[in-house]
N, C-alpha and C. Protein backbone atom coordinates (compact mmCIF):
# COMPACT_ATOMS: atom_id res chain seq x y z
N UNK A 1 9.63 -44.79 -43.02
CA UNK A 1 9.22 -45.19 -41.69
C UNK A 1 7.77 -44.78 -41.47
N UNK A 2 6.75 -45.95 -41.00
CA UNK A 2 5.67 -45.29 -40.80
C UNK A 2 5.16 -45.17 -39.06
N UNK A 3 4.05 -44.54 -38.98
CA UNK A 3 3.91 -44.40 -37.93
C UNK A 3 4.03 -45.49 -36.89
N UNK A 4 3.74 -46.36 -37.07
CA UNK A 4 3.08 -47.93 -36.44
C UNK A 4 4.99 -47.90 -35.80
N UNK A 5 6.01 -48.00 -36.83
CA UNK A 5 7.17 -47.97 -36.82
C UNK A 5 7.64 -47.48 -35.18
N UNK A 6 7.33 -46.13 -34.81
CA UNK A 6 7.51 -45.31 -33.85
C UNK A 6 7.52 -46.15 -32.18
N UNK A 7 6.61 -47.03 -32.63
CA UNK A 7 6.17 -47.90 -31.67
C UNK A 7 6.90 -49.12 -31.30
N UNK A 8 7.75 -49.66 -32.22
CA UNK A 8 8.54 -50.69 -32.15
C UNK A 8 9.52 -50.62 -32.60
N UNK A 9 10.35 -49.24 -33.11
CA UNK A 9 11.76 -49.03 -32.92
C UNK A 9 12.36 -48.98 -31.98
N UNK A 10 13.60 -49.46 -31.70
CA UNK A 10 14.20 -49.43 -30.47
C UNK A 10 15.13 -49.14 -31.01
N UNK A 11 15.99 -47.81 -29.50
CA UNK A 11 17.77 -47.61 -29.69
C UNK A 11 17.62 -47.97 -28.01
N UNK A 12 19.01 -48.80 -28.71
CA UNK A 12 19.56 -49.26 -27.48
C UNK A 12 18.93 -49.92 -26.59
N UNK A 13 18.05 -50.89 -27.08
CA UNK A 13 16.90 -52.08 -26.24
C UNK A 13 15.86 -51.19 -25.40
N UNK A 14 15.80 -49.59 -25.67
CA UNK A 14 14.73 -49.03 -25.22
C UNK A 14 13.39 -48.37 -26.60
N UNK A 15 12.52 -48.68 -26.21
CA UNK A 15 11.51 -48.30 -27.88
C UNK A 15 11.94 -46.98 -27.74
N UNK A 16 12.13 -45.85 -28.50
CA UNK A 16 11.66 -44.97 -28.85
C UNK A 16 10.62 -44.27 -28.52
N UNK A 17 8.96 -44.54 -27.95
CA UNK A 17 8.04 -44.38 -27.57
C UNK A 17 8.39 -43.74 -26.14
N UNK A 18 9.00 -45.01 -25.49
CA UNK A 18 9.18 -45.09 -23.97
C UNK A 18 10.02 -43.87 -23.84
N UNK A 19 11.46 -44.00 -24.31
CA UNK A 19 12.25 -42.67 -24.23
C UNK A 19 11.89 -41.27 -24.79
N UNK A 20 10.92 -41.10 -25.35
CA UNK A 20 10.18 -39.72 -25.63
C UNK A 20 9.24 -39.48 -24.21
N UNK A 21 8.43 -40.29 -23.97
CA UNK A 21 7.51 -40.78 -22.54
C UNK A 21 8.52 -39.98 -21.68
N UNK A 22 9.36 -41.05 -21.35
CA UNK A 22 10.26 -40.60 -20.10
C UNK A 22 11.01 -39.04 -20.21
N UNK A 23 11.71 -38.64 -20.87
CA UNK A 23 12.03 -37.09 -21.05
C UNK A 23 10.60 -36.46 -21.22
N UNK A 24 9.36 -36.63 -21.48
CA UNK A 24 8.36 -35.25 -21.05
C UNK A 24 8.20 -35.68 -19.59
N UNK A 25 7.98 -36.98 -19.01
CA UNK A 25 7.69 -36.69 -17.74
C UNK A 25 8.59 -36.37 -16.92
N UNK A 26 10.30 -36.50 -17.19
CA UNK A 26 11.41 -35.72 -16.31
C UNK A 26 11.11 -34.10 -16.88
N UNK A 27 10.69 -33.50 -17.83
CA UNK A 27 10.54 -32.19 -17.85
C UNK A 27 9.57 -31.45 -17.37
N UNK A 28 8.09 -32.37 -17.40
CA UNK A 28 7.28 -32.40 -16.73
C UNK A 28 7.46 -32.04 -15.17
N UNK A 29 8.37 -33.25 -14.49
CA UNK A 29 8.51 -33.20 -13.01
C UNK A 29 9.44 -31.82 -12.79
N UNK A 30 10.82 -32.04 -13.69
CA UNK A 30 11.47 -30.54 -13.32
C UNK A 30 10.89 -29.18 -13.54
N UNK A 31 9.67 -29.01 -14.20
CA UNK A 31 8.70 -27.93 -14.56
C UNK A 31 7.79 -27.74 -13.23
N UNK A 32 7.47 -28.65 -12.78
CA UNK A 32 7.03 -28.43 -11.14
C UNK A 32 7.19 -28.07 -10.17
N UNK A 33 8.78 -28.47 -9.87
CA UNK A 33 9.40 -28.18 -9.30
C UNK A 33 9.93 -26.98 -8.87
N UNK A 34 10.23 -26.48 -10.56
CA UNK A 34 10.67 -25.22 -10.27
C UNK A 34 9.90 -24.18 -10.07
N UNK A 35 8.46 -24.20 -10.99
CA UNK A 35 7.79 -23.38 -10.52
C UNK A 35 6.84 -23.61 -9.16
N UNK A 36 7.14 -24.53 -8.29
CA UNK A 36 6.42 -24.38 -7.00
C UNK A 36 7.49 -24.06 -6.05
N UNK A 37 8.84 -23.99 -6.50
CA UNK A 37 10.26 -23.18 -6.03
C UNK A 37 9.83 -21.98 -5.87
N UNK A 38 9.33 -21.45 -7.29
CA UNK A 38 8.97 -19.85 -7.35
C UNK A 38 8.03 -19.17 -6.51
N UNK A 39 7.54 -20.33 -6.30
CA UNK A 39 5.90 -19.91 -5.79
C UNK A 39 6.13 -19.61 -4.08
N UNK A 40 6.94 -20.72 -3.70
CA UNK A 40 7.32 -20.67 -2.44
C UNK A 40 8.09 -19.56 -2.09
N UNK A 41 9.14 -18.99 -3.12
CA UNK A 41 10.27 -17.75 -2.95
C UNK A 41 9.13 -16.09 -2.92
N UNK A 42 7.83 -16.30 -3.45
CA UNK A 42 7.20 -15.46 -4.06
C UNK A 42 6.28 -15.51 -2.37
N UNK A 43 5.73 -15.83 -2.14
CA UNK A 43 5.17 -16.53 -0.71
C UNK A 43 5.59 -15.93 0.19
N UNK A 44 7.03 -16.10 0.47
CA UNK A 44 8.23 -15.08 1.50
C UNK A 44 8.33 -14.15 1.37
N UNK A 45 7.99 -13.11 -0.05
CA UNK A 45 8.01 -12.22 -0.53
C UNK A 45 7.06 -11.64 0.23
N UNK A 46 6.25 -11.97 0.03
CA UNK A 46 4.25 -11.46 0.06
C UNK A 46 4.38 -11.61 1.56
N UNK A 47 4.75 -12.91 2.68
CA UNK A 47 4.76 -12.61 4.17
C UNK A 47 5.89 -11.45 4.27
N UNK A 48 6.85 -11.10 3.77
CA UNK A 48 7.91 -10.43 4.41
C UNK A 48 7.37 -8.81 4.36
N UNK A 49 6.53 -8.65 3.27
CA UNK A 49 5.97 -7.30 2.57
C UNK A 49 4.86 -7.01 3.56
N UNK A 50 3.75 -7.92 3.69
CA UNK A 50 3.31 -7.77 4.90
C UNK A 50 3.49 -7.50 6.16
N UNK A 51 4.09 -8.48 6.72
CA UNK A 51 5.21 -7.78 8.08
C UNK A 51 5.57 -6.71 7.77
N UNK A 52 6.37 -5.82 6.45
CA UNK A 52 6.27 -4.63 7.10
C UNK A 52 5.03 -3.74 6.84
N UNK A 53 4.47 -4.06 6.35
CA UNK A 53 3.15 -2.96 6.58
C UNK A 53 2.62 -3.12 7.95
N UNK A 54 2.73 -4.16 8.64
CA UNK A 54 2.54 -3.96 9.88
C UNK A 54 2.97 -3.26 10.90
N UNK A 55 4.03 -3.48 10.68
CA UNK A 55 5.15 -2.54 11.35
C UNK A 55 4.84 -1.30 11.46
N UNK A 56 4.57 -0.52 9.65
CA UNK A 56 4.44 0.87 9.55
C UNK A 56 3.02 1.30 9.96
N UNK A 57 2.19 0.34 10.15
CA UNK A 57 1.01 0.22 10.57
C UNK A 57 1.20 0.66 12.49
N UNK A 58 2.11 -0.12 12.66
CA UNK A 58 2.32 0.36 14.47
C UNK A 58 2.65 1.73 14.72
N UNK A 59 3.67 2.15 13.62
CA UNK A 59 4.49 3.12 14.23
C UNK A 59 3.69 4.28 13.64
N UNK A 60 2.84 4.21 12.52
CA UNK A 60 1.86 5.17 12.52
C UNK A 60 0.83 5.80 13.53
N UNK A 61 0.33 4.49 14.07
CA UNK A 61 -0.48 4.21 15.42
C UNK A 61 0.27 5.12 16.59
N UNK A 62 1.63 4.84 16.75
CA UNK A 62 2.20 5.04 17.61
C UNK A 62 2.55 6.75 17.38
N UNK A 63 2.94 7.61 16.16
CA UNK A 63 3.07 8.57 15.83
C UNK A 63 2.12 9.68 16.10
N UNK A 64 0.88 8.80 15.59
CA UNK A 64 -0.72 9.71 15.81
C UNK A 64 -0.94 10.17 17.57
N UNK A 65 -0.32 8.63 18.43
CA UNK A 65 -0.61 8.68 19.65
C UNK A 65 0.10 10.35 20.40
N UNK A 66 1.37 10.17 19.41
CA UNK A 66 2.30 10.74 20.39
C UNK A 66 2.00 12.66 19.85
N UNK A 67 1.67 12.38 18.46
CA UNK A 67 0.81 13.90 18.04
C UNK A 67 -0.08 14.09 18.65
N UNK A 68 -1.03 13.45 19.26
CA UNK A 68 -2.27 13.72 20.03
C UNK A 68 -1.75 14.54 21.69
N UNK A 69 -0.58 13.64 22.08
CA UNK A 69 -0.54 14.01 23.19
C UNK A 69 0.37 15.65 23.14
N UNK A 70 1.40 15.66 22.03
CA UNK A 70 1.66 17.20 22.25
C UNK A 70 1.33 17.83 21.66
N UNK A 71 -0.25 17.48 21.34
CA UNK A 71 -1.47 18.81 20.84
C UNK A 71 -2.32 18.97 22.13
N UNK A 72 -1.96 18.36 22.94
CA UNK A 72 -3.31 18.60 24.25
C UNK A 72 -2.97 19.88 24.53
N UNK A 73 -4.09 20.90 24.43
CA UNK A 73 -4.17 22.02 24.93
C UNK A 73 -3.82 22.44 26.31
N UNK A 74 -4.41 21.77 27.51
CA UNK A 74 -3.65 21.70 28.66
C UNK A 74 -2.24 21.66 28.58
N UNK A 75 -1.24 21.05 27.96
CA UNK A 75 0.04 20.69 28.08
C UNK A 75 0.80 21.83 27.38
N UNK A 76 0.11 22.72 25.91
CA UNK A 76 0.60 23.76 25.88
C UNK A 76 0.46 24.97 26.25
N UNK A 77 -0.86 25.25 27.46
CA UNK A 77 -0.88 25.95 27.93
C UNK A 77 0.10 26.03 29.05
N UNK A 78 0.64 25.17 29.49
CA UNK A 78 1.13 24.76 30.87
C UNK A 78 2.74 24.79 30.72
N UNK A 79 3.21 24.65 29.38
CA UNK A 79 4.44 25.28 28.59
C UNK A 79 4.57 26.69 28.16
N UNK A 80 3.19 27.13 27.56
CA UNK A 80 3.95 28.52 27.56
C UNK A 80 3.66 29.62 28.68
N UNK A 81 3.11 29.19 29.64
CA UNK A 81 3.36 29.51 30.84
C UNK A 81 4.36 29.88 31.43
N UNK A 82 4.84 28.24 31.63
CA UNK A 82 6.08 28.04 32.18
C UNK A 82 7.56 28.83 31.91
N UNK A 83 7.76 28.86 30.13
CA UNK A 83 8.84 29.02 29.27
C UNK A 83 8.86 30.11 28.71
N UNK A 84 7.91 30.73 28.70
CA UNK A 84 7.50 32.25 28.11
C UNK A 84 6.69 32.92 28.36
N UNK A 85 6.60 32.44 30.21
CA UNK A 85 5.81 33.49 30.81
C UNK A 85 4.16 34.33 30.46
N UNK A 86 3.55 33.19 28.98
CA UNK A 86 2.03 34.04 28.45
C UNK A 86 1.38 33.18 29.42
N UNK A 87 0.22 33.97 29.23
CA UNK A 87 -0.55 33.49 30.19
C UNK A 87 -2.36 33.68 29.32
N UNK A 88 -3.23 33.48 29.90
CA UNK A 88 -4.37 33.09 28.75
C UNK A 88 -4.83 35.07 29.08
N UNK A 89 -5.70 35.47 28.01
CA UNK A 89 -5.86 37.10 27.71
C UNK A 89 -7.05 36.78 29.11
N UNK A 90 -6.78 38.43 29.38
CA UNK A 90 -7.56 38.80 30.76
C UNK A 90 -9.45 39.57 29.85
N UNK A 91 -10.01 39.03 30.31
CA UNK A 91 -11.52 39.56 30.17
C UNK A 91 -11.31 40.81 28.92
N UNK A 92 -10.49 42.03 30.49
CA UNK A 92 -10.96 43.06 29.90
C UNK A 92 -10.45 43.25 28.70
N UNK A 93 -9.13 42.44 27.86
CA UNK A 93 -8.41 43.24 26.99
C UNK A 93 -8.94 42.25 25.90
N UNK A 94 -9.76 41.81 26.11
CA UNK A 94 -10.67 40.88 24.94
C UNK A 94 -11.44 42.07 24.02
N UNK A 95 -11.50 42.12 22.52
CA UNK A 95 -11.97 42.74 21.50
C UNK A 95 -12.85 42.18 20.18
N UNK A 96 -13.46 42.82 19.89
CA UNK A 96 -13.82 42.44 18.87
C UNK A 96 -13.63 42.62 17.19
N UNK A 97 -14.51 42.28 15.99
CA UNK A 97 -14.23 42.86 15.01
C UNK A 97 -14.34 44.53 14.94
N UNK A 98 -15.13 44.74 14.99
CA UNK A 98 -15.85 46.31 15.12
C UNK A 98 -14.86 46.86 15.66
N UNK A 99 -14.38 46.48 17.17
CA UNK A 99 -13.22 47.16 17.50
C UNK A 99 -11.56 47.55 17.51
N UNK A 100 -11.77 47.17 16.11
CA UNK A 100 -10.29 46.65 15.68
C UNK A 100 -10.07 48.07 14.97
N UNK A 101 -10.42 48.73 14.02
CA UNK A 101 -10.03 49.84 13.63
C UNK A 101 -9.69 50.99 14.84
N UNK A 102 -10.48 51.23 15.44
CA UNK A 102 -10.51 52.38 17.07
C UNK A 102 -8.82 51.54 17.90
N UNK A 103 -8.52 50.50 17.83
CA UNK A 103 -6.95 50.06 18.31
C UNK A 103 -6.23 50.45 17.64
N UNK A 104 -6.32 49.92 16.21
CA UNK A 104 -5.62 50.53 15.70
C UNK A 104 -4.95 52.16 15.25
N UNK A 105 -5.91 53.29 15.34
CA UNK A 105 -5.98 54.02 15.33
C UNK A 105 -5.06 54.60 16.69
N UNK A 106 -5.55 54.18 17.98
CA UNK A 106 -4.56 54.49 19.27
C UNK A 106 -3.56 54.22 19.09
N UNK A 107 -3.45 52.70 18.40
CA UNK A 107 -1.86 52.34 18.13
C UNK A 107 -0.91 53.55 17.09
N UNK A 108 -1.54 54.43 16.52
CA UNK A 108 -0.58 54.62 15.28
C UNK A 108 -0.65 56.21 15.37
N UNK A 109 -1.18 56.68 16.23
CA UNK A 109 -0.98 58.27 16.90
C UNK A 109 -0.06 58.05 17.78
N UNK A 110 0.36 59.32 18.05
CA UNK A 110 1.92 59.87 18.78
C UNK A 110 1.24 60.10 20.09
């Protein structure tokens, strides 16, 4: 059989040519298909992954907000006030480095 042959054999009143033709372009088309299937499933992936970084993106936002507010100094002064009775140090009983040994010293005599 020579090449030329390929061209004007026929099975079954279809050439040979044609029916090789037609199965690459049905594998062709089902090769498309599926991978723009993938592409689309992959797509949902990538929006769904996003959405949640957004999300964790809020509630971070929202976390920082809510650390900020029960670090305000006003608000824990105004608690341990309230709940344990301290209150901010008076002038006089304010000290320094230097004067830290001479306390200690009062502290640890009888």
């Amino acid at each position: 059989m020579r090449l030329s042959g390929i061209f004007t054999q026929r099975v079954r009143g279809f050439r040979v040519v044609d029916l090789t033709a037609l199965v690459v372009l049905l594998l062709l088309a089902f090769g498309v298909y599926a991978f723009k299937t993938l592409a689309g499933a992959q797509s949902a992936d990538t929006l769904n992954v996003e959405r949640q970084i957004a999300d964790e993106q809020r509630r971070v936002r929202l976390l920082d907000a809510e650390v900020a507010h029960l670090e305000e100094p006003a608000r824990i002064e105004r608690l341990s006030s309230q709940f344990l009775g301290m209150k901010p140090v008076d002038v006089q009983h304010e000290t320094t480095e230097d004067t830290l040994p001479q306390i200690a010293e009062k502290g640890t005599s009888p």
